[in-house]
PDB file of N, CA and C in Angstrom:
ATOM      1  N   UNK A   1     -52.553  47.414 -45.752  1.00  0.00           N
ATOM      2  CA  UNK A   1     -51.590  46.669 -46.524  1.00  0.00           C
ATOM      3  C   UNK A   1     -50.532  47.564 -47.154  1.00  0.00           C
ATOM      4  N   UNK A   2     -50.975  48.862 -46.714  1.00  0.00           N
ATOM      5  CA  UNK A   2     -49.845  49.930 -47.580  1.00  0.00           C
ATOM      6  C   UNK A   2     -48.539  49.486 -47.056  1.00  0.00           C
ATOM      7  N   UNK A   3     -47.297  49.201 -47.491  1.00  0.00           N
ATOM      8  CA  UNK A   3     -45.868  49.291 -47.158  1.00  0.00           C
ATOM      9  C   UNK A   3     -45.521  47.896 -46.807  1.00  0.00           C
ATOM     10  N   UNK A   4     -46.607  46.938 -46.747  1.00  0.00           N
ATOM     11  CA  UNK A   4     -45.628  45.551 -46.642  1.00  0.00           C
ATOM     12  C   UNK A   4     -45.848  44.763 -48.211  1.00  0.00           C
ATOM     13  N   UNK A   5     -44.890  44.193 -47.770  1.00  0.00           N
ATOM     14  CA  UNK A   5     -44.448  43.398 -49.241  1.00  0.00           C
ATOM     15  C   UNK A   5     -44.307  41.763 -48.525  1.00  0.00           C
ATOM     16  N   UNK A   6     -44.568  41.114 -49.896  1.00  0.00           N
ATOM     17  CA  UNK A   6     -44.563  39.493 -49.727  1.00  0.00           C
ATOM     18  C   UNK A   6     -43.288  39.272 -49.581  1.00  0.00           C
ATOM     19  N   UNK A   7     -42.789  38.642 -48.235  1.00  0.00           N
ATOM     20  CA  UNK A   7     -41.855  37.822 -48.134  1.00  0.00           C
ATOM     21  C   UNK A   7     -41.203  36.400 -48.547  1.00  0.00           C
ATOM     22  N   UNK A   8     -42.583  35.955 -48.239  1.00  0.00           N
ATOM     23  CA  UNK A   8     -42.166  34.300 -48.717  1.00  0.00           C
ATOM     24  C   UNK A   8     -43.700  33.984 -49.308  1.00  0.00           C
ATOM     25  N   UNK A   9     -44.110  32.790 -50.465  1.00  0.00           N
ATOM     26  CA  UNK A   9     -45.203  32.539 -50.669  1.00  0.00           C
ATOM     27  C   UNK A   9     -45.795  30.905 -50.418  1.00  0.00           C
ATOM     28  N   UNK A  10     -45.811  30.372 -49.867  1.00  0.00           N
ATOM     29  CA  UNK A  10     -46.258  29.181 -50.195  1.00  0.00           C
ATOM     30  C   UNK A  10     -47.720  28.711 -49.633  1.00  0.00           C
ATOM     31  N   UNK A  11     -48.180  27.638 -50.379  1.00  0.00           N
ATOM     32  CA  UNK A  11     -49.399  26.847 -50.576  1.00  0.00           C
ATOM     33  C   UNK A  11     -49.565  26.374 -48.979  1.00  0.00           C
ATOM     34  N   UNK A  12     -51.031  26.810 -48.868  1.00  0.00           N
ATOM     35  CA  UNK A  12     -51.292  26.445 -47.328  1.00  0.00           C
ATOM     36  C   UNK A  12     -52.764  26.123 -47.134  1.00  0.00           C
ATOM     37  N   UNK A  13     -53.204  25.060 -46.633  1.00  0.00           N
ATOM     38  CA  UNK A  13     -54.328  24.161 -46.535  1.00  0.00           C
ATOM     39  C   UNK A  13     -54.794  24.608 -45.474  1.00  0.00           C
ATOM     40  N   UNK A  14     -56.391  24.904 -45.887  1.00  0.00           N
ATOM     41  CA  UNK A  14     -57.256  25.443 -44.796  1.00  0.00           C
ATOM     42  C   UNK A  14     -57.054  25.181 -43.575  1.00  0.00           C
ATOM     43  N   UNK A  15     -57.036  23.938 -43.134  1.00  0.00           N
ATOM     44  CA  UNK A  15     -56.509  23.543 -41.907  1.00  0.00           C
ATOM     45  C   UNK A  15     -55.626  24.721 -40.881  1.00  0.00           C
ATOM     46  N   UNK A  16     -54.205  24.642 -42.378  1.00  0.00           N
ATOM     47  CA  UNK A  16     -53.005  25.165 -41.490  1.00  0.00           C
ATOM     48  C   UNK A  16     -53.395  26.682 -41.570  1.00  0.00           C
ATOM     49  N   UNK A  17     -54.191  27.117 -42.358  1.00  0.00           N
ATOM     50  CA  UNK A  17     -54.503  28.776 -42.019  1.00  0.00           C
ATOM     51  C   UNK A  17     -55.437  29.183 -41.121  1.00  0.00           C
ATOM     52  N   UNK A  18     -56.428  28.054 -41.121  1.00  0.00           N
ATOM     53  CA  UNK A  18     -56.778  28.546 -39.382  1.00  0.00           C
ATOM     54  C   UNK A  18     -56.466  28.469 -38.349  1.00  0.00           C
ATOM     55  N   UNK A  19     -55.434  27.888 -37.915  1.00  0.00           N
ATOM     56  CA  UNK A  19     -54.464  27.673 -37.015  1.00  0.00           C
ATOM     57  C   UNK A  19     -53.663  28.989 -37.034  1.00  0.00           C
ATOM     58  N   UNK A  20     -53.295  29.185 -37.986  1.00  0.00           N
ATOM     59  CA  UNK A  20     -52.472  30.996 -37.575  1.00  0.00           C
ATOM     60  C   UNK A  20     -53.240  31.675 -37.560  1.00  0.00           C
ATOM     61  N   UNK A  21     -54.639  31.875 -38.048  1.00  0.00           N
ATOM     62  CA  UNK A  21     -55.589  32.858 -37.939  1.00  0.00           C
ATOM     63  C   UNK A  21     -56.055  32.791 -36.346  1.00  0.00           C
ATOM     64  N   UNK A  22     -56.485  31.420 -35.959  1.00  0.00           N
ATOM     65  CA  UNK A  22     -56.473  31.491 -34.812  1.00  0.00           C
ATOM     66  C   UNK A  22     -55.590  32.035 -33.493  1.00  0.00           C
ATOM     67  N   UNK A  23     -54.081  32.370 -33.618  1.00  0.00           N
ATOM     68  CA  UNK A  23     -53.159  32.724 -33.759  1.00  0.00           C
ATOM     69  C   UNK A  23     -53.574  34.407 -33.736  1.00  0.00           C
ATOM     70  N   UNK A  24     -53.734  34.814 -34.349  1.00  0.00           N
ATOM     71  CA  UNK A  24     -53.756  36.273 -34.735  1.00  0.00           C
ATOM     72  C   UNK A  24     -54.869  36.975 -34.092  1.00  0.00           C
ATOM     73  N   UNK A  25     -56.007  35.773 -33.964  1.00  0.00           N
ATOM     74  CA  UNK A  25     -57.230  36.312 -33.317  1.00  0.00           C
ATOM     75  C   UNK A  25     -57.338  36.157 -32.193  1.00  0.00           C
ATOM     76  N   UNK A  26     -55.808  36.184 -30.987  1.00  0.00           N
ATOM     77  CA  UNK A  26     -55.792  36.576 -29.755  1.00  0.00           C
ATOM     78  C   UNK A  26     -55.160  38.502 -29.822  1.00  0.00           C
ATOM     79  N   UNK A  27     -54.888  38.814 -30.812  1.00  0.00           N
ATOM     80  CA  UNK A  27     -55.271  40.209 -30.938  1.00  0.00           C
ATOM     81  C   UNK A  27     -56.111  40.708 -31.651  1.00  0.00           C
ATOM     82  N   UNK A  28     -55.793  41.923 -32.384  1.00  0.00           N
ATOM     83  CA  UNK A  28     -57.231  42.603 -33.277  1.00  0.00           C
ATOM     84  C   UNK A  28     -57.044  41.407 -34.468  1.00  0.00           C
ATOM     85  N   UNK A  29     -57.988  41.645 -35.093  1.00  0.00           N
ATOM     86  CA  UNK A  29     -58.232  40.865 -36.114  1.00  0.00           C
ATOM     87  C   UNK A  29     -58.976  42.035 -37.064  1.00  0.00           C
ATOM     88  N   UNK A  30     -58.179  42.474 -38.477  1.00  0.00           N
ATOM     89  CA  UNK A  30     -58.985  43.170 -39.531  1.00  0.00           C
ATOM     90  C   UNK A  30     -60.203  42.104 -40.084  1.00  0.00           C
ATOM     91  N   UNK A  31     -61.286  42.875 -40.685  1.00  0.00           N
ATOM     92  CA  UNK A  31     -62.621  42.289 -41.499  1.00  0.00           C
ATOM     93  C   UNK A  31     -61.810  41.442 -42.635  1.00  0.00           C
ATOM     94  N   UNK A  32     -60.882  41.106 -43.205  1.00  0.00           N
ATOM     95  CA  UNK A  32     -60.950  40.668 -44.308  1.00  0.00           C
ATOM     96  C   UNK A  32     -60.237  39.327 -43.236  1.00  0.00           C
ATOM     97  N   UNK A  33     -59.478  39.102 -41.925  1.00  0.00           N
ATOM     98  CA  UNK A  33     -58.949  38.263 -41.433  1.00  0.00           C
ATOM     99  C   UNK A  33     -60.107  37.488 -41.134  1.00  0.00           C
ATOM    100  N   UNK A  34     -61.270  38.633 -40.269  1.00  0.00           N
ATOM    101  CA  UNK A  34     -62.159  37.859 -39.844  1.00  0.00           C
ATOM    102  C   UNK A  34     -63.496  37.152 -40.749  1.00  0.00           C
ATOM    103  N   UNK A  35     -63.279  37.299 -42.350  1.00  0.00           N
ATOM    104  CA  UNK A  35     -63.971  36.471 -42.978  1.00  0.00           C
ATOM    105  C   UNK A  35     -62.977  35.505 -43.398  1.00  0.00           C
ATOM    106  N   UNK A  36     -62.160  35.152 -43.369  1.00  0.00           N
ATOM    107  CA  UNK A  36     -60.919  34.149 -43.485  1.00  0.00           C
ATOM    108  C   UNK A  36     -61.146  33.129 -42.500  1.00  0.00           C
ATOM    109  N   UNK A  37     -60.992  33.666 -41.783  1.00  0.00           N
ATOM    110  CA  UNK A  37     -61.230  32.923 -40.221  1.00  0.00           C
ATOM    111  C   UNK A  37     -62.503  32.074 -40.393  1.00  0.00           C
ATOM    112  N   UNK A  38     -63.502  32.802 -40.506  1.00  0.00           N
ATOM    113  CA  UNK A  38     -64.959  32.128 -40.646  1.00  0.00           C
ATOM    114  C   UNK A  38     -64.881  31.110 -41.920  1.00  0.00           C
ATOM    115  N   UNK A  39     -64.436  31.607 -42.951  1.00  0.00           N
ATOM    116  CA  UNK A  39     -64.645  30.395 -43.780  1.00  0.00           C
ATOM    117  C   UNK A  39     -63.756  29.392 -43.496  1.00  0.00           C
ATOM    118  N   UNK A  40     -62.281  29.620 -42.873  1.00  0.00           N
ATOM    119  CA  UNK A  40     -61.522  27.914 -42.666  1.00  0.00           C
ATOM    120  C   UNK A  40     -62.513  27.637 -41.361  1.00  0.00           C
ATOM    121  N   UNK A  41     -63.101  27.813 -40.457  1.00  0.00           N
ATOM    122  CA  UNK A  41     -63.751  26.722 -39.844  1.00  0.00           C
ATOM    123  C   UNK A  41     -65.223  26.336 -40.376  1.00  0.00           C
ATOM    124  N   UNK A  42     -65.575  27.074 -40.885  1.00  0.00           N
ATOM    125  CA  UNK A  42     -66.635  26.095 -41.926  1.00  0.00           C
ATOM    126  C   UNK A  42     -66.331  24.935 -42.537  1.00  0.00           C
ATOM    127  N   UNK A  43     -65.272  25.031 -43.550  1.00  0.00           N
ATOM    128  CA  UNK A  43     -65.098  24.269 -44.454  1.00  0.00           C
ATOM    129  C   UNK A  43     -63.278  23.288 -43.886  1.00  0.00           C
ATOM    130  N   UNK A  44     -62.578  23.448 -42.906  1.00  0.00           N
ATOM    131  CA  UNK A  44     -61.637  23.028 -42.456  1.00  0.00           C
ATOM    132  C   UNK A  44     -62.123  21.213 -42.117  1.00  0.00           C
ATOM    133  N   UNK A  45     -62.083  20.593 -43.029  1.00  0.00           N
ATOM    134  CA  UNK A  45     -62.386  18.929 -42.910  1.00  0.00           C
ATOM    135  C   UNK A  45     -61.453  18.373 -41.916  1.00  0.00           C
ATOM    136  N   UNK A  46     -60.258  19.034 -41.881  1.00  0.00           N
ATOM    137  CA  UNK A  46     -59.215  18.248 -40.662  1.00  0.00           C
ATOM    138  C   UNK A  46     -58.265  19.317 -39.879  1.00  0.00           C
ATOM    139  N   UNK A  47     -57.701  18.551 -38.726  1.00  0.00           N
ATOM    140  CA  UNK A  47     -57.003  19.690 -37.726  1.00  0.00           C
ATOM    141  C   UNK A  47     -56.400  19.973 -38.951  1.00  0.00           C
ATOM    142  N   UNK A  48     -55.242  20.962 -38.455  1.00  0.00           N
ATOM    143  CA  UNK A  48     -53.721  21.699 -38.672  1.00  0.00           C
ATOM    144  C   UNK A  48     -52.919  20.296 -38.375  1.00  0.00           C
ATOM    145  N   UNK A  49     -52.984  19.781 -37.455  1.00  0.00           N
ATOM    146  CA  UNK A  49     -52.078  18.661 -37.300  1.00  0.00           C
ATOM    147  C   UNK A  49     -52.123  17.619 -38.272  1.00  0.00           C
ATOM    148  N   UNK A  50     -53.310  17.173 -38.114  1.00  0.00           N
ATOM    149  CA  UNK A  50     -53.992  16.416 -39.613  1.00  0.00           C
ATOM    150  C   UNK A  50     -53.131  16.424 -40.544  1.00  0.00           C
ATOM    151  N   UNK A  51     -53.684  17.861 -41.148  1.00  0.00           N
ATOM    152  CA  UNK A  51     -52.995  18.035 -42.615  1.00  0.00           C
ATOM    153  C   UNK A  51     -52.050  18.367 -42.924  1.00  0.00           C
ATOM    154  N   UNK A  52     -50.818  18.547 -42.092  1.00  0.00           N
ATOM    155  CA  UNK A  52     -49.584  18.289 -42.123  1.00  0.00           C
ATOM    156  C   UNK A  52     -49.179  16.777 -41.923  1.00  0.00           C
ATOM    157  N   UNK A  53     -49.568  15.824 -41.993  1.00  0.00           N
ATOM    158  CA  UNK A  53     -49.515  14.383 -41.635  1.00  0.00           C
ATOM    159  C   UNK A  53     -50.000  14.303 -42.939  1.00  0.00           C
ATOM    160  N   UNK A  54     -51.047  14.148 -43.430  1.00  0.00           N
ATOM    161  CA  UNK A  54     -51.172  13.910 -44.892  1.00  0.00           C
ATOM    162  C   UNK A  54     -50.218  14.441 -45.932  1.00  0.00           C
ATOM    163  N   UNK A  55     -49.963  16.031 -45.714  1.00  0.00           N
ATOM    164  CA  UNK A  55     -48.946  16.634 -46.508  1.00  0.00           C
ATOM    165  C   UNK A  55     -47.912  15.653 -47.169  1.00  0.00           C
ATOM    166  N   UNK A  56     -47.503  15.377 -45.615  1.00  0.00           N
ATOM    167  CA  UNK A  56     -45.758  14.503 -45.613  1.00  0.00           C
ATOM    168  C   UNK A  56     -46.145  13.317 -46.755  1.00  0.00           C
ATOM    169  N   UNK A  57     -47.581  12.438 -46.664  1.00  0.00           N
ATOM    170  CA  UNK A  57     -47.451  11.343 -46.559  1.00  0.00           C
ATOM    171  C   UNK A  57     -47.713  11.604 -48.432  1.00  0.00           C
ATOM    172  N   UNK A  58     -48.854  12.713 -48.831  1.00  0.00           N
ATOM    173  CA  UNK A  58     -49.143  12.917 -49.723  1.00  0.00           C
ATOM    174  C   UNK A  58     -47.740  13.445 -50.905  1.00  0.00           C
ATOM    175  N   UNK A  59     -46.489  14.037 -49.895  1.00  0.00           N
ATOM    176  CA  UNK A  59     -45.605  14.470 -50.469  1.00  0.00           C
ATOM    177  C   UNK A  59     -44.708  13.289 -51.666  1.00  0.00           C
ATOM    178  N   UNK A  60     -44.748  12.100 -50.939  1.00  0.00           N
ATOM    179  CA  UNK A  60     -44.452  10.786 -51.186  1.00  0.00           C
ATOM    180  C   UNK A  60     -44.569  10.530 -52.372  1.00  0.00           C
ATOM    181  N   UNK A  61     -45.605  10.833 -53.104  1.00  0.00           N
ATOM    182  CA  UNK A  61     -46.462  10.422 -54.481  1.00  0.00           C
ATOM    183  C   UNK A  61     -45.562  11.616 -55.476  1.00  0.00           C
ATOM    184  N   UNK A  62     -44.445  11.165 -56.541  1.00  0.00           N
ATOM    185  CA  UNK A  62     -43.741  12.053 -56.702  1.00  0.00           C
ATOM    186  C   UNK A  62     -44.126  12.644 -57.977  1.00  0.00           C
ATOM    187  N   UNK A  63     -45.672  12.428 -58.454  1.00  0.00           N
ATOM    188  CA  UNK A  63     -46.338  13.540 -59.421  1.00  0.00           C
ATOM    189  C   UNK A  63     -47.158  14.744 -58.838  1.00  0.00           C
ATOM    190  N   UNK A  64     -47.026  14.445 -57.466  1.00  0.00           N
ATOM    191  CA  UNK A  64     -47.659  15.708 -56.834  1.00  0.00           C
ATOM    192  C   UNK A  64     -47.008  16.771 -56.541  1.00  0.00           C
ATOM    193  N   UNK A  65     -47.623  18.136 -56.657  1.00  0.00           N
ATOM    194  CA  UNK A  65     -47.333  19.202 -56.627  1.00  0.00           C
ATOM    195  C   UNK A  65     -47.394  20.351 -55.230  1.00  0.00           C
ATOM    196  N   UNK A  66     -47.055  20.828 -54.847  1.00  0.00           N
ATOM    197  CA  UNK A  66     -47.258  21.262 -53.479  1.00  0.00           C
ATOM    198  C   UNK A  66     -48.993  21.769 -53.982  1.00  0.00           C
ATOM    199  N   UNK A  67     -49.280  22.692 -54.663  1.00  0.00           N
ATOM    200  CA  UNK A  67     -50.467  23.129 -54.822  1.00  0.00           C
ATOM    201  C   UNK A  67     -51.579  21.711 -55.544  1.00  0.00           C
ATOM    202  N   UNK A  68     -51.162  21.010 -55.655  1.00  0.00           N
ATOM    203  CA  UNK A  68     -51.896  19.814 -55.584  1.00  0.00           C
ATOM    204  C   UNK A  68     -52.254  19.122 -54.842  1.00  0.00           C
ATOM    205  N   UNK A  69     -51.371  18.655 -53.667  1.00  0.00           N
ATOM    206  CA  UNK A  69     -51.387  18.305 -52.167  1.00  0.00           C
ATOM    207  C   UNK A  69     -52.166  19.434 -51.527  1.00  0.00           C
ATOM    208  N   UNK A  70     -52.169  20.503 -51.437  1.00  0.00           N
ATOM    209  CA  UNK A  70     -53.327  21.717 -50.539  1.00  0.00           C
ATOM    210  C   UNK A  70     -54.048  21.077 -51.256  1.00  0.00           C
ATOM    211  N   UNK A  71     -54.479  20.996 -52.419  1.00  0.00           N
ATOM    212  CA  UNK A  71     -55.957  21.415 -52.985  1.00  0.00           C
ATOM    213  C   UNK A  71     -56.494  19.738 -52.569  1.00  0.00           C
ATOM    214  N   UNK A  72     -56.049  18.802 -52.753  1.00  0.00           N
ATOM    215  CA  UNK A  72     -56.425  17.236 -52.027  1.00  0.00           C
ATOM    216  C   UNK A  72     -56.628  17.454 -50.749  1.00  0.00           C
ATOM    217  N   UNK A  73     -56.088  18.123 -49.894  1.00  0.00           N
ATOM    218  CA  UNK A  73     -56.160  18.037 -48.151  1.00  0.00           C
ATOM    219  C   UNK A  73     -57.464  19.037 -48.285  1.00  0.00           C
ATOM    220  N   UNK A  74     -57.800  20.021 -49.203  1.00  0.00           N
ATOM    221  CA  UNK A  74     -58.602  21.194 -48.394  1.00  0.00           C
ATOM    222  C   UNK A  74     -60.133  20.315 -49.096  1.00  0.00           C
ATOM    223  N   UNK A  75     -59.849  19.469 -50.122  1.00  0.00           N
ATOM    224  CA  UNK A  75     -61.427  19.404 -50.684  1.00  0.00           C
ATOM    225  C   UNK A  75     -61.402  17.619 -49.947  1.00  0.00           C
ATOM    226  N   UNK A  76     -60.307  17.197 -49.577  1.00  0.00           N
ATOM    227  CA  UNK A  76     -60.538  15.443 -49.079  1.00  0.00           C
ATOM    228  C   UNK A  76     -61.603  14.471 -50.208  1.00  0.00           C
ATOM    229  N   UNK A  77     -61.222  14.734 -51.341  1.00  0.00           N
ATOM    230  CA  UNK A  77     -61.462  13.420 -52.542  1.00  0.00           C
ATOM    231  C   UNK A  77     -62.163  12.021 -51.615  1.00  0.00           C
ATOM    232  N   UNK A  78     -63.691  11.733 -51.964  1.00  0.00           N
ATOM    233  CA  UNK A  78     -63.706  10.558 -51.469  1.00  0.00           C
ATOM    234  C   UNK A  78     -63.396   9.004 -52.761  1.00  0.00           C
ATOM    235  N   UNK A  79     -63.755   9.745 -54.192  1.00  0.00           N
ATOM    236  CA  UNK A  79     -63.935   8.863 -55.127  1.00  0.00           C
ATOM    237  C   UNK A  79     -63.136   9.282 -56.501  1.00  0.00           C
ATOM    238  N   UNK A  80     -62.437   7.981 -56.989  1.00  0.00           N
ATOM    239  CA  UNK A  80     -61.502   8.351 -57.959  1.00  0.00           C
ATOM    240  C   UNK A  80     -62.040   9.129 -59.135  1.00  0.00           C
ATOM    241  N   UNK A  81     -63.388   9.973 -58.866  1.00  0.00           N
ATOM    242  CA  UNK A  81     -63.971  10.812 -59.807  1.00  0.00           C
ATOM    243  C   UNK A  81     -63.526  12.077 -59.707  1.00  0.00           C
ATOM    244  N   UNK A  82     -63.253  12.491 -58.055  1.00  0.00           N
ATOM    245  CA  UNK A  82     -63.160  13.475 -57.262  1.00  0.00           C
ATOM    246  C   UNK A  82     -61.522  13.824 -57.206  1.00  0.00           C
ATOM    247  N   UNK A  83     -61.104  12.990 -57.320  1.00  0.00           N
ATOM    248  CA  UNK A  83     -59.222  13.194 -57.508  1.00  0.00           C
ATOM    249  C   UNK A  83     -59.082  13.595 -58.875  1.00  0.00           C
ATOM    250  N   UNK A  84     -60.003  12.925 -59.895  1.00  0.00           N
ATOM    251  CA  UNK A  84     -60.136  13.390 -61.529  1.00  0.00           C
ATOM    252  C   UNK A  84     -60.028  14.375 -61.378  1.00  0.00           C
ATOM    253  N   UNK A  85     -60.835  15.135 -60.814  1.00  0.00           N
ATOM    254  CA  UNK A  85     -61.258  16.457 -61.103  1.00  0.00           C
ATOM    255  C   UNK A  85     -60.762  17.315 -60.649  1.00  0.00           C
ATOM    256  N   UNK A  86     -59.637  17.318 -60.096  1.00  0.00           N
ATOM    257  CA  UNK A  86     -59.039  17.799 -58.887  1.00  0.00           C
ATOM    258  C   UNK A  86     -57.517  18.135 -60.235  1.00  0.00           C
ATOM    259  N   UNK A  87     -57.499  17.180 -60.902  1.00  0.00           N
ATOM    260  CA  UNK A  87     -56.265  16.931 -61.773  1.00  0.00           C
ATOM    261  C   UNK A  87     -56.891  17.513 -63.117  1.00  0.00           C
ATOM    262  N   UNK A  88     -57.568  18.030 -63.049  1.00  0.00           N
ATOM    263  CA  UNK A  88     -58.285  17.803 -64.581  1.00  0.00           C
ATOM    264  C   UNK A  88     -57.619  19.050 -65.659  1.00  0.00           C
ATOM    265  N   UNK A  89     -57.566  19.793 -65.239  1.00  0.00           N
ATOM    266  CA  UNK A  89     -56.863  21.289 -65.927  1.00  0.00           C
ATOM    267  C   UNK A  89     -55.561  20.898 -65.636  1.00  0.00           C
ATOM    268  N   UNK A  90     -54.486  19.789 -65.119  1.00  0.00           N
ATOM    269  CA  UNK A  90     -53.169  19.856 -65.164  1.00  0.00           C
ATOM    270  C   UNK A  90     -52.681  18.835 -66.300  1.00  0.00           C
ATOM    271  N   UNK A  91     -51.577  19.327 -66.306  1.00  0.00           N
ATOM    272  CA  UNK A  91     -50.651  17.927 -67.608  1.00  0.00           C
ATOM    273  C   UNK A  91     -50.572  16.617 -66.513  1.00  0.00           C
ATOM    274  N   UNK A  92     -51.089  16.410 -65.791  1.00  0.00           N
ATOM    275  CA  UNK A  92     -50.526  15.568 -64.764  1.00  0.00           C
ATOM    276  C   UNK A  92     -51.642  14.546 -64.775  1.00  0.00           C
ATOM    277  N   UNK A  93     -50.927  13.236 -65.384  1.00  0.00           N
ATOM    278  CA  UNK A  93     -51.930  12.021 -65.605  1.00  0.00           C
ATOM    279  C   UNK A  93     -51.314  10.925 -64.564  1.00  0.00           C
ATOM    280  N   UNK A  94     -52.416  10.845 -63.797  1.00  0.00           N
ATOM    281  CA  UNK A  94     -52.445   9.678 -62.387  1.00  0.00           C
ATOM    282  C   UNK A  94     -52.403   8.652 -62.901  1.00  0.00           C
ATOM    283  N   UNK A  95     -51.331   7.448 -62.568  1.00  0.00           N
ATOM    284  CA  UNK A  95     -52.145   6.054 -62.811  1.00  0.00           C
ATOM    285  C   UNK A  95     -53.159   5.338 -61.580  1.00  0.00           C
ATOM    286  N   UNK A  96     -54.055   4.054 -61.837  1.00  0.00           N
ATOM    287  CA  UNK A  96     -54.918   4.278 -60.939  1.00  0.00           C
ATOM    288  C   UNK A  96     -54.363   4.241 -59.796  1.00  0.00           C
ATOM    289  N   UNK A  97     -53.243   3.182 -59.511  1.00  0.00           N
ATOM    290  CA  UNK A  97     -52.518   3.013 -57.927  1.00  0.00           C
ATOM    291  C   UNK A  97     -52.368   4.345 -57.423  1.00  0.00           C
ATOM    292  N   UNK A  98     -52.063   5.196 -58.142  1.00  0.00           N
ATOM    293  CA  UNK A  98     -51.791   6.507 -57.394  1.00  0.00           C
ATOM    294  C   UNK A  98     -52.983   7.246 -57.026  1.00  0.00           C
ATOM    295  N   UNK A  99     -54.227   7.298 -57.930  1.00  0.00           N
ATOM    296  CA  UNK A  99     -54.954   7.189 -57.162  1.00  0.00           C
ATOM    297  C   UNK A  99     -55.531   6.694 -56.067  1.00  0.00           C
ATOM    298  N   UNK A 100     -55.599   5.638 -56.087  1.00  0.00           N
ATOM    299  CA  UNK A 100     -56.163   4.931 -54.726  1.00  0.00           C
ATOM    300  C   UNK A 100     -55.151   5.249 -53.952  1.00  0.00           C
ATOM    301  N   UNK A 101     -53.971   5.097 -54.144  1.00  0.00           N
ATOM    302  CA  UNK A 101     -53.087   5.561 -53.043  1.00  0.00           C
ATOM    303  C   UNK A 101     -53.169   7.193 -51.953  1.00  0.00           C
ATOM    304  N   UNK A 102     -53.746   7.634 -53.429  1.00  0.00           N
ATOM    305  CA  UNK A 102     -54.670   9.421 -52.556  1.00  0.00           C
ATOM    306  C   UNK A 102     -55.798   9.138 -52.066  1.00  0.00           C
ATOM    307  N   UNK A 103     -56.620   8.175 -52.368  1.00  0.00           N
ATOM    308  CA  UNK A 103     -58.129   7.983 -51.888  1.00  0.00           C
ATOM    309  C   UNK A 103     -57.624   7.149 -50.161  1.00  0.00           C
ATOM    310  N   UNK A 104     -56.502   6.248 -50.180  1.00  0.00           N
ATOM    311  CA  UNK A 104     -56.547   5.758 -48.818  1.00  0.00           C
ATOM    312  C   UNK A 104     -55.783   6.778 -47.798  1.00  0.00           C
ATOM    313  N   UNK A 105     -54.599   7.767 -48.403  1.00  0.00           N
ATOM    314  CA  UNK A 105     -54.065   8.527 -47.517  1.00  0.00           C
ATOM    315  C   UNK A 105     -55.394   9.168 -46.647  1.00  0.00           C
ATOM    316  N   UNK A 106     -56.061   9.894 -47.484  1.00  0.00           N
ATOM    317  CA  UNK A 106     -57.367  10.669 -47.371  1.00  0.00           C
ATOM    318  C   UNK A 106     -58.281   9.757 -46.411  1.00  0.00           C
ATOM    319  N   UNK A 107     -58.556   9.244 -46.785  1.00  0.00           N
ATOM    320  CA  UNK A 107     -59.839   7.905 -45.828  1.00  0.00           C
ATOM    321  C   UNK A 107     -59.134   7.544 -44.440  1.00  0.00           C
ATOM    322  N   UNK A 108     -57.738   7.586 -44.105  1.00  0.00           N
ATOM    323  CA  UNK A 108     -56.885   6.583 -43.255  1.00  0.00           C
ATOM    324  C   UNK A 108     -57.118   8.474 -42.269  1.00  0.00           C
ATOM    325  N   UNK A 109     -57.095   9.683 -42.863  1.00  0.00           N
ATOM    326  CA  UNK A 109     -56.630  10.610 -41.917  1.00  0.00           C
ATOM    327  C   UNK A 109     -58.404  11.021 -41.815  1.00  0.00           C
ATOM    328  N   UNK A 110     -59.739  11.189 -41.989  1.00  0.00           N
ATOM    329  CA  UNK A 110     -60.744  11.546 -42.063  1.00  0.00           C
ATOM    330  C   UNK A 110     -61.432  10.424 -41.396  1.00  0.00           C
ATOM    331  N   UNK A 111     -61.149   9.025 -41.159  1.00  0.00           N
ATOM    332  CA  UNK A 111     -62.290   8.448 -40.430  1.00  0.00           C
ATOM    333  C   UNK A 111     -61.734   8.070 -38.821  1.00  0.00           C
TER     334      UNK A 111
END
């Protein structure tokens, strides 16, 4: 990592990072890529394609935050307990429609 510097930063859902990891792992792959790698397909609930389709749809809901939208796509909320909690450390108070409106985006791309 000596001599490169961050170019650009943004919020990226397990999904879409194993898709470039996958990507990367048609050449070498360093140990810290290849425990990256291993944990987005463990825990990766939907394609790369997927969760760019939710992104858009999740983008819609205009109290959401880009790092709010990853963190909904990477954990997929089944119950308006689970979106609570998801919100719970932010200033950001859901009304319920907007919830359910995250509980059906979520349900409509997972079943």
């Amino acid at each position: 990592m000596i001599g490169k510097r961050v170019v650009e930063e943004k919020p990226t859902t397990i999904p879409e990072a194993l898709e470039l990891l996958e990507k990367q792992k048609k050449g070498e792959m360093e140990y810290s890529q290849r425990l990256a790698y291993d944990y987005a397909q463990k825990f990766a609930g939907v394609d790369a394609e997927t969760a760019r389709k939710m992104r858009e749809e999740l983008s819609q809901i205009e109290k959401l935050n880009e790092a709010q939208i990853v963190a909904i796509i990477d954990l997929l909320p089944k119950t308006k307990q689970d979106v609570e909690v998801i919100f719970q450390k932010t200033r950001t108070r859901l009304e319920d429609s907007e919830i359910n409106q995250i509980l059906e985006i979520v349900k409509k791309h997972t079943e």
